[in-house]
N, C-alpha and C. Protein backbone atom coordinates (compact mmCIF):
# COMPACT_ATOMS: atom_id res chain seq x y z
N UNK A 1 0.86 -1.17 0.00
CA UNK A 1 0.00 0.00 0.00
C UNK A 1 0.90 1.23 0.00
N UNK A 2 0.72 2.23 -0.92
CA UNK A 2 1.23 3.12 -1.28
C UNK A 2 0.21 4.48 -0.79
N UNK A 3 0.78 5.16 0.14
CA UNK A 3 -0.29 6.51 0.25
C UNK A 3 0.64 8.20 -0.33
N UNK A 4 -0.28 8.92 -1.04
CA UNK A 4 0.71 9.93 -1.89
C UNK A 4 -0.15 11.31 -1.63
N UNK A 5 0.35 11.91 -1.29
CA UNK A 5 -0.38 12.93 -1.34
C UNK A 5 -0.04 14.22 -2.59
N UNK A 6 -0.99 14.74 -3.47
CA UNK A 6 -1.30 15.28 -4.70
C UNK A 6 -2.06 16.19 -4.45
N UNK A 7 -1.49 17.85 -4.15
CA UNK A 7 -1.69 18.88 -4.13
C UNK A 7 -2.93 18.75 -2.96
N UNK A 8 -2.54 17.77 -1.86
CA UNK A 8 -3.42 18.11 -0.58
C UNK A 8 -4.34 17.20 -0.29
N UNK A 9 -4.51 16.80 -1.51
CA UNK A 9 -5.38 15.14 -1.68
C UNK A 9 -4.30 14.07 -1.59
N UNK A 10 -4.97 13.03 -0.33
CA UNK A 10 -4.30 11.88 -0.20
C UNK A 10 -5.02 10.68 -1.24
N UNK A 11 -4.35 9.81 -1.65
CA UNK A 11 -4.64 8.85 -2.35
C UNK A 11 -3.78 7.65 -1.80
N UNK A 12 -4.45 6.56 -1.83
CA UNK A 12 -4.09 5.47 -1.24
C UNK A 12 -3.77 4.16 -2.23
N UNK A 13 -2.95 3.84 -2.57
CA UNK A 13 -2.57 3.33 -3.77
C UNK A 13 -2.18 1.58 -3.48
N UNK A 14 -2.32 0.98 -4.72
CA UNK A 14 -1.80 -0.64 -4.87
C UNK A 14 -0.68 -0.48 -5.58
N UNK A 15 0.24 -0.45 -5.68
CA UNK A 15 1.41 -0.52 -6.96
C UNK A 15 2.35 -1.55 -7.59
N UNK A 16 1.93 -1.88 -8.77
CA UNK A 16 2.88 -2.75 -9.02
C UNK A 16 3.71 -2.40 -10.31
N UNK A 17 5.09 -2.78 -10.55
CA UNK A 17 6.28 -2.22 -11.47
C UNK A 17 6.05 -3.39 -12.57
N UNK A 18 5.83 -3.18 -13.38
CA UNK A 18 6.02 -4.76 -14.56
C UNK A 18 6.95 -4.61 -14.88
N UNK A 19 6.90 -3.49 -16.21
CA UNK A 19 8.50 -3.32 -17.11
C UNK A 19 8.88 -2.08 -17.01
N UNK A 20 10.51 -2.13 -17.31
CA UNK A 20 10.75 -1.08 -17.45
C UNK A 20 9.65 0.35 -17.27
N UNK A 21 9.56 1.20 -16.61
CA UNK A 21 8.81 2.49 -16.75
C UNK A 21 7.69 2.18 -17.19
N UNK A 22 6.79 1.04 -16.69
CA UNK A 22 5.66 0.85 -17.05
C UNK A 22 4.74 0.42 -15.67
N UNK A 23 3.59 0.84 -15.32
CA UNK A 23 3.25 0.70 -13.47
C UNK A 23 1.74 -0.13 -13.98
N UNK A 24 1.03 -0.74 -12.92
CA UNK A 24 -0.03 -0.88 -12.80
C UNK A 24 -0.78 -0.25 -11.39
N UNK A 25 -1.90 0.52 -11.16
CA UNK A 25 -1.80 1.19 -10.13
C UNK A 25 -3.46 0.58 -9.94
N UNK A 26 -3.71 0.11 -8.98
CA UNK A 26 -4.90 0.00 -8.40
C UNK A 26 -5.40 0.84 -7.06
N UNK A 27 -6.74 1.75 -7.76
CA UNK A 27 -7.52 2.65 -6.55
C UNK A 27 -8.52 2.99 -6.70
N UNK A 28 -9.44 2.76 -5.23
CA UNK A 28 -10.69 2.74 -4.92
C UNK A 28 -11.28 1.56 -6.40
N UNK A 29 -10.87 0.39 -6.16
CA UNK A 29 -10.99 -0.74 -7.01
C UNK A 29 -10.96 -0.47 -8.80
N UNK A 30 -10.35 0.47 -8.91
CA UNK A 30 -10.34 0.85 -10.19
C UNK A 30 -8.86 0.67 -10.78
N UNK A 31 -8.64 -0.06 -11.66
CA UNK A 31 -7.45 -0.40 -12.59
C UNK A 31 -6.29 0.71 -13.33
N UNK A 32 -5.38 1.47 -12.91
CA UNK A 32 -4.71 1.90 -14.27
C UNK A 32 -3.47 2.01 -14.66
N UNK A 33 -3.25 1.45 -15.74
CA UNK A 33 -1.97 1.61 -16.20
C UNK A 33 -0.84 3.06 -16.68
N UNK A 34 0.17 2.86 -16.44
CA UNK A 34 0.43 4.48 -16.47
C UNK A 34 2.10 3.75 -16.75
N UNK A 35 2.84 4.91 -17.80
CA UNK A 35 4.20 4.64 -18.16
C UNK A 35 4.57 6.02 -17.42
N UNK A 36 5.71 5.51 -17.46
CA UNK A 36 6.79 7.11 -17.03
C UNK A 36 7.82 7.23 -17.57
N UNK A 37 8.21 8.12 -17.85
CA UNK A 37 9.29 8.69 -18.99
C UNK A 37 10.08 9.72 -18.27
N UNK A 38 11.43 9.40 -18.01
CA UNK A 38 12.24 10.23 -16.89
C UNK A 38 12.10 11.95 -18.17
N UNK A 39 11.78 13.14 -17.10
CA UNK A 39 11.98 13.95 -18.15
C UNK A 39 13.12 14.94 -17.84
N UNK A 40 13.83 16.06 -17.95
CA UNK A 40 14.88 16.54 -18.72
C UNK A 40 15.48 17.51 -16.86
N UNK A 41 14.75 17.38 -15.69
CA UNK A 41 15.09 17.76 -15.14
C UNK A 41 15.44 16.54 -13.78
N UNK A 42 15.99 16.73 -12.52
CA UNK A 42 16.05 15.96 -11.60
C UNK A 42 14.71 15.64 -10.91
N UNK A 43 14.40 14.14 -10.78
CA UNK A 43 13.08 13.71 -10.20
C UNK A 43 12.18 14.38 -11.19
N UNK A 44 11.78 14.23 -12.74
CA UNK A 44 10.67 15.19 -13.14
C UNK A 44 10.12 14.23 -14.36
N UNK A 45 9.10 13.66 -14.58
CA UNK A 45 8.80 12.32 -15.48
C UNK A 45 7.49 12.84 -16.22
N UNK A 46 7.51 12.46 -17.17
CA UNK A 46 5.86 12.43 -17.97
C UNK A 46 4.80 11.33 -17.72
N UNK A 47 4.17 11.02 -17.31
CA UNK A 47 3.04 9.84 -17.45
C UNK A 47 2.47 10.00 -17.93
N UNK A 48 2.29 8.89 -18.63
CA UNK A 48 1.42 8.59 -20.10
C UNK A 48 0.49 7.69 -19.49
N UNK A 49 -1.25 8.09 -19.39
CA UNK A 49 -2.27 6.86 -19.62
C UNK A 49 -2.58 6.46 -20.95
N UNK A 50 -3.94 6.13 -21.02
CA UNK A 50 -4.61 5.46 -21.74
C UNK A 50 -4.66 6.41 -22.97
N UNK A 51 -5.72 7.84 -22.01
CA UNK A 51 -6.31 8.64 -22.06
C UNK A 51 -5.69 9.85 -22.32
N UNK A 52 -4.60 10.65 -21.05
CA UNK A 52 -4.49 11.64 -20.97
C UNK A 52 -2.68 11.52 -20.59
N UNK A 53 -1.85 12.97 -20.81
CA UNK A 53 -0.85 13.16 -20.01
C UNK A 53 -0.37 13.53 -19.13
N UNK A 54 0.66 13.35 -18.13
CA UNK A 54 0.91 14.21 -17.11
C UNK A 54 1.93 14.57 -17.42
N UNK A 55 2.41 16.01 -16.18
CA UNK A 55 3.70 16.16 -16.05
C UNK A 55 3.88 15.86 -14.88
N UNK A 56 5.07 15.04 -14.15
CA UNK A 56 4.99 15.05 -12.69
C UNK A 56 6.58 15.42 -12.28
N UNK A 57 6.32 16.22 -11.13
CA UNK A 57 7.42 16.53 -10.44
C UNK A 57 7.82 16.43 -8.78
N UNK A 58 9.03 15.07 -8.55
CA UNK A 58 8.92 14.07 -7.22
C UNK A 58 9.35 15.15 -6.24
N UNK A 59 8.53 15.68 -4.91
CA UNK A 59 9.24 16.21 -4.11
C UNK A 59 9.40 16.08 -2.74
N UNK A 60 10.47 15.39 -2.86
CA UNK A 60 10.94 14.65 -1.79
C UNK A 60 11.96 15.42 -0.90
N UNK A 61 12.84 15.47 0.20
CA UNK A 61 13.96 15.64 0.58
C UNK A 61 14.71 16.56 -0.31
N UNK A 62 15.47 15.26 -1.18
CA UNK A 62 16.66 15.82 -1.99
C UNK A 62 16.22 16.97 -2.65
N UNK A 63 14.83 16.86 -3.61
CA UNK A 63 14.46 17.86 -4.01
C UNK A 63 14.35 18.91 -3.73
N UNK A 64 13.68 18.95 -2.45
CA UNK A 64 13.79 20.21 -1.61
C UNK A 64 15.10 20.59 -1.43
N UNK A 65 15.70 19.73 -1.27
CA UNK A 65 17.62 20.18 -1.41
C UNK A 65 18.17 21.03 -2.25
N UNK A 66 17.77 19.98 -3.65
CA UNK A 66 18.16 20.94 -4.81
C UNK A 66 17.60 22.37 -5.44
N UNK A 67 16.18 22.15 -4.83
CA UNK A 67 15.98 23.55 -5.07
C UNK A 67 16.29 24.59 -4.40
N UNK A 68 16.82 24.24 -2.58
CA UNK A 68 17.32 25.29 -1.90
C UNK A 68 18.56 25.33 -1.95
N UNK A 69 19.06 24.54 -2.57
CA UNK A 69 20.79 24.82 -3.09
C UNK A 69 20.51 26.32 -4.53
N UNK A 70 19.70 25.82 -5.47
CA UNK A 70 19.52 26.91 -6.68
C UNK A 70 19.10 28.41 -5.82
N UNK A 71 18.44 28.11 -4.43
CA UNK A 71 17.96 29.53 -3.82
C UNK A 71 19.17 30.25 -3.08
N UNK A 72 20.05 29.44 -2.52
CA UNK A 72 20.96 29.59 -1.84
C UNK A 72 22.13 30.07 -2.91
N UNK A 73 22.39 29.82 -3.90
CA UNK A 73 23.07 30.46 -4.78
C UNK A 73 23.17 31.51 -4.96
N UNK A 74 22.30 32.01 -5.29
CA UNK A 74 21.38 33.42 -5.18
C UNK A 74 21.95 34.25 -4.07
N UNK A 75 22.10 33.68 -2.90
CA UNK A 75 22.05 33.94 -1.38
C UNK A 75 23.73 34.33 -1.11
N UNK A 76 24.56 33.79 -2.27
CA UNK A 76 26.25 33.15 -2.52
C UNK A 76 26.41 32.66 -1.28
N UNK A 77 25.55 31.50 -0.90
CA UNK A 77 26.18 30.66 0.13
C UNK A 77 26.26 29.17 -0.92
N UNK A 78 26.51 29.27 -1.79
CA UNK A 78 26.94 28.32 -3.12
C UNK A 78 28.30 27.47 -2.38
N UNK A 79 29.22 28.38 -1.67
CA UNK A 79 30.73 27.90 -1.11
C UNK A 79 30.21 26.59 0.30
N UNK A 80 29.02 26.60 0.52
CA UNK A 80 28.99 25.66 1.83
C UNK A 80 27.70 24.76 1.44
N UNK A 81 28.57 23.50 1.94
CA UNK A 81 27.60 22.32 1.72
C UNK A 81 26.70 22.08 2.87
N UNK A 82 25.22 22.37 3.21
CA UNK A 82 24.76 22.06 4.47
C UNK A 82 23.42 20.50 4.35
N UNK A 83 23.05 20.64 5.34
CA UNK A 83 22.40 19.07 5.52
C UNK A 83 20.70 19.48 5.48
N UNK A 84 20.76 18.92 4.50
CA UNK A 84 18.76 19.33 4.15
C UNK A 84 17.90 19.06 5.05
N UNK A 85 18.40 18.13 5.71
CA UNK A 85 17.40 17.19 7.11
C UNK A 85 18.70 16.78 8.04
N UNK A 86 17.71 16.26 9.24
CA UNK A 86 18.33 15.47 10.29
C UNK A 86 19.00 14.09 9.22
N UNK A 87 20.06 13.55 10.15
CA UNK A 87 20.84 12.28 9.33
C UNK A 87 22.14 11.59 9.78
N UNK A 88 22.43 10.81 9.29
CA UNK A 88 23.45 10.34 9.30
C UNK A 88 24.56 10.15 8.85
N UNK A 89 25.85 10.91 8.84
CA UNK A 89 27.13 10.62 7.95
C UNK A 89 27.19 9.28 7.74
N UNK A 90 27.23 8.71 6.17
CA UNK A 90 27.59 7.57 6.21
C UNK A 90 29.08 7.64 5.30
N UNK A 91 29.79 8.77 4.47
CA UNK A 91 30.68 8.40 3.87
C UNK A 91 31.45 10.21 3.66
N UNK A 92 32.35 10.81 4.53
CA UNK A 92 32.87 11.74 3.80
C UNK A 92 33.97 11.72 2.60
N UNK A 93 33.84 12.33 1.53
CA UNK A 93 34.54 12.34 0.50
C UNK A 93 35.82 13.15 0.24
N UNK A 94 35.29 14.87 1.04
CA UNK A 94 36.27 15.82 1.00
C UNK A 94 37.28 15.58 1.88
N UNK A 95 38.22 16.26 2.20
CA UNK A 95 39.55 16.49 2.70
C UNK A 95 39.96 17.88 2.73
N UNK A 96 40.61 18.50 3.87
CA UNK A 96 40.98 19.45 3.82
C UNK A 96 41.52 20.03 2.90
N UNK A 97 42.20 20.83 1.92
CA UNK A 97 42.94 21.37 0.97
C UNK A 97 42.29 20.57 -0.14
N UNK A 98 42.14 19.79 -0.18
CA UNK A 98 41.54 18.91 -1.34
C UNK A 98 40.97 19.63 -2.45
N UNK A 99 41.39 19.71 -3.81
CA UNK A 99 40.39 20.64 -4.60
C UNK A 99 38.94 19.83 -5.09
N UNK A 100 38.35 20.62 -5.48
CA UNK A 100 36.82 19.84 -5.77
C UNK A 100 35.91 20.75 -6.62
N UNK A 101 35.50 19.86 -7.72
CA UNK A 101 34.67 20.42 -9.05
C UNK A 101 33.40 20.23 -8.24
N UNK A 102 32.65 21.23 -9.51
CA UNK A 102 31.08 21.63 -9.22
C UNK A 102 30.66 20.10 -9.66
N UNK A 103 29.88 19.85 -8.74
CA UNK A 103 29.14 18.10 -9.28
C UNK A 103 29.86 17.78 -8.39
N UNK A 104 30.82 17.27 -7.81
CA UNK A 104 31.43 16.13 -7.42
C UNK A 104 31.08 16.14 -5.91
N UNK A 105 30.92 14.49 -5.13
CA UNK A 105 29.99 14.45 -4.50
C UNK A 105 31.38 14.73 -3.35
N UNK A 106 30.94 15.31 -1.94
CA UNK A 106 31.80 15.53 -0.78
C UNK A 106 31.23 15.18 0.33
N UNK A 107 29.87 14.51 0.60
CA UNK A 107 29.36 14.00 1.59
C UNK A 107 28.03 12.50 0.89
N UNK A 108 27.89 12.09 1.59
CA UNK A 108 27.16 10.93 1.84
C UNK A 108 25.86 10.78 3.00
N UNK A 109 25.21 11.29 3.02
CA UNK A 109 24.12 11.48 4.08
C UNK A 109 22.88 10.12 3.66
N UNK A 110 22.30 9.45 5.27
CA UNK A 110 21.84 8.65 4.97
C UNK A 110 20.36 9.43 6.19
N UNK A 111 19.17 9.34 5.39
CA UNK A 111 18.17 9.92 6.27
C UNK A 111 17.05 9.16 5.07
N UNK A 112 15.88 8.92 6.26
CA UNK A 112 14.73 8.43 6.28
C UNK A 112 14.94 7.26 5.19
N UNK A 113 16.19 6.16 5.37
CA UNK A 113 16.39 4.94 5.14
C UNK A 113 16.98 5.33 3.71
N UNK A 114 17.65 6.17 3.39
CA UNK A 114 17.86 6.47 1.76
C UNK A 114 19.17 7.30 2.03
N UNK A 115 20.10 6.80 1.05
CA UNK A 115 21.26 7.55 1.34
C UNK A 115 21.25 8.70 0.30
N UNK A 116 22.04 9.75 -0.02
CA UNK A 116 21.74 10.50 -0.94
C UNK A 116 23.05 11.74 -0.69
N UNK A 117 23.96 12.31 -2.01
CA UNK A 117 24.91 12.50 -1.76
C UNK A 117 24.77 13.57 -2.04
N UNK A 118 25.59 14.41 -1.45
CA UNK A 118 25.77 15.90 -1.27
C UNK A 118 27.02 16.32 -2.12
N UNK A 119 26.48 17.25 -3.23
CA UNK A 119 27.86 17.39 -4.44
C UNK A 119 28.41 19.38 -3.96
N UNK A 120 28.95 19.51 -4.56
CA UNK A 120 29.59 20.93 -4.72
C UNK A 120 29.12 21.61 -5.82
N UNK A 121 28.57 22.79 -5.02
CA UNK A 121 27.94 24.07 -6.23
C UNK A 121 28.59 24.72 -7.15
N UNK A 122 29.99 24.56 -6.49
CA UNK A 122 31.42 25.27 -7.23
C UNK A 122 32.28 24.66 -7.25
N UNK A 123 33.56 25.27 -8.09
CA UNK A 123 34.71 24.95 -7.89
C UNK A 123 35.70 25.01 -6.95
N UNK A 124 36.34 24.63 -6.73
CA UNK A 124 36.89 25.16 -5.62
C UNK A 124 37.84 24.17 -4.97
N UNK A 125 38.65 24.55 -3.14
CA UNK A 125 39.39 23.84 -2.65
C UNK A 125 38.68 23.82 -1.24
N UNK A 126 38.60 22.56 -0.45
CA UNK A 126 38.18 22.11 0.86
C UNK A 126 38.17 23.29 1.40
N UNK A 127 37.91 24.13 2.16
CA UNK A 127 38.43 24.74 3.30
C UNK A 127 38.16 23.88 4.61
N UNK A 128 37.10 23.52 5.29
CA UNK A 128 36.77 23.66 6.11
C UNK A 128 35.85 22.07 6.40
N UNK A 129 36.10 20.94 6.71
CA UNK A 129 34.97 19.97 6.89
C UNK A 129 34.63 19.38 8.45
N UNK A 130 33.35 19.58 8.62
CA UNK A 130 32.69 20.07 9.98
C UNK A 130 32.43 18.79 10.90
N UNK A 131 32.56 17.16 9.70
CA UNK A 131 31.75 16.44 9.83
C UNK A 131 32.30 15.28 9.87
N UNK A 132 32.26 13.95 10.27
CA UNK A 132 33.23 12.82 10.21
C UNK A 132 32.25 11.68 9.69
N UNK A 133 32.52 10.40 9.41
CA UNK A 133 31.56 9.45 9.66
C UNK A 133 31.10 8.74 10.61
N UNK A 134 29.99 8.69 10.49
CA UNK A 134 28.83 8.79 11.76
C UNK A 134 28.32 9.10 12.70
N UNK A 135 28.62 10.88 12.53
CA UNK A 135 27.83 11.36 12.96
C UNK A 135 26.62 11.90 12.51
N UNK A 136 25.97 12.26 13.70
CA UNK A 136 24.26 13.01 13.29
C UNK A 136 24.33 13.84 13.14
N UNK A 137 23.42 14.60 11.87
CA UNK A 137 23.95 15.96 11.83
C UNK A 137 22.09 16.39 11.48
N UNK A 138 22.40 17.73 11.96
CA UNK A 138 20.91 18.53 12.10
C UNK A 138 20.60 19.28 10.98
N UNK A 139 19.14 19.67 10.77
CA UNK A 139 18.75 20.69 9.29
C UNK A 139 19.82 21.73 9.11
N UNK A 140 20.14 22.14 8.35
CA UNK A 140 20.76 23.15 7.77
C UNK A 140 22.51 23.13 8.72
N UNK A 141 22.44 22.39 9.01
CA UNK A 141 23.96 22.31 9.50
C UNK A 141 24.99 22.01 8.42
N UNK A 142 26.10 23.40 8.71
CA UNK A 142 27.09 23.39 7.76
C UNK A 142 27.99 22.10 7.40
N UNK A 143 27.94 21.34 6.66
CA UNK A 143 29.02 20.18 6.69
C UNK A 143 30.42 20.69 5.92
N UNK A 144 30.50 21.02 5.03
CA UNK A 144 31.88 21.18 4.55
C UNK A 144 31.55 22.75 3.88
N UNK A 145 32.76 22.77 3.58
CA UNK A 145 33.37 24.85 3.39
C UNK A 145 33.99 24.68 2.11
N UNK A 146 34.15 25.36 1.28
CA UNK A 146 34.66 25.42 -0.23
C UNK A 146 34.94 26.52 0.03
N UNK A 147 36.62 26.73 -0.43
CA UNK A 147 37.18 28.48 -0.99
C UNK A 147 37.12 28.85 -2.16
């Protein structure tokens, strides 16, 4: 049982995966098939029914991550990697002096059973890493520093 909530409406779902990007979804005893088609942004897919199309966009955690990383840019706190949620270090990557490209991942955070990695907004060299493995670390807590 799958429960989702869709702009405030909960729906309570059966789900099953056949093929590739192809679902069968059973609710309130009604049958439907639905494909998904990853589309051109992070977490953002088309579903295709029978009938009609969607656009859907997953917002989860990370998401919320990535979009307050694009806000935080804005903000030029782009130089510091912080922790979207409560969690768990499961793998640091950076190193002090260490240099490090935009993309490349410098933490490893494991929260609400899903690990999910924390990359760099910029270019840059280590300054500063706050954080070791395994510890807990809190919302918006700074983990690593980029110069």
């Amino acid at each position: 049982m799958l429960e989702i909530d869709v702009d405030g409406r909960v729906y309570r779902l059966d789900l099953m995966h056949n093929d590739e990007g192809t679902f069968s979804i059973l609710e309130n005893n009604r049958s439907h098939n639905i494909t998904l088609v990853p589309g051109n942004k992070p977490k953002s897919y088309t579903a295709y029914t029978l009938y009609q199309t969607y656009d859907l966009e997953v917002i989860d955690a990370e998401a919320r991550y990535i979009r307050n990383r694009g806000e935080a840019t804005l903000a030029n706190s782009d130089k510091k990697i912080t922790a979207p949620m409560p969690g768990k270090i499961v793998q640091v990557l950076a190193e002090v002096g260490q240099p490090i490209r935009k993309g490349e991942t410098a933490v490893i955070i494991s929260a609400m059973k899903m690990e999910s990695e924390y990359k760099a907004a910029v270019d840059g060299v280590i300054k500063k890493v706050n954080i070791k493995a395994g510890d807990t670390v809190d919302t918006n807590q700074v983990l690593v520093e980029i110069d």
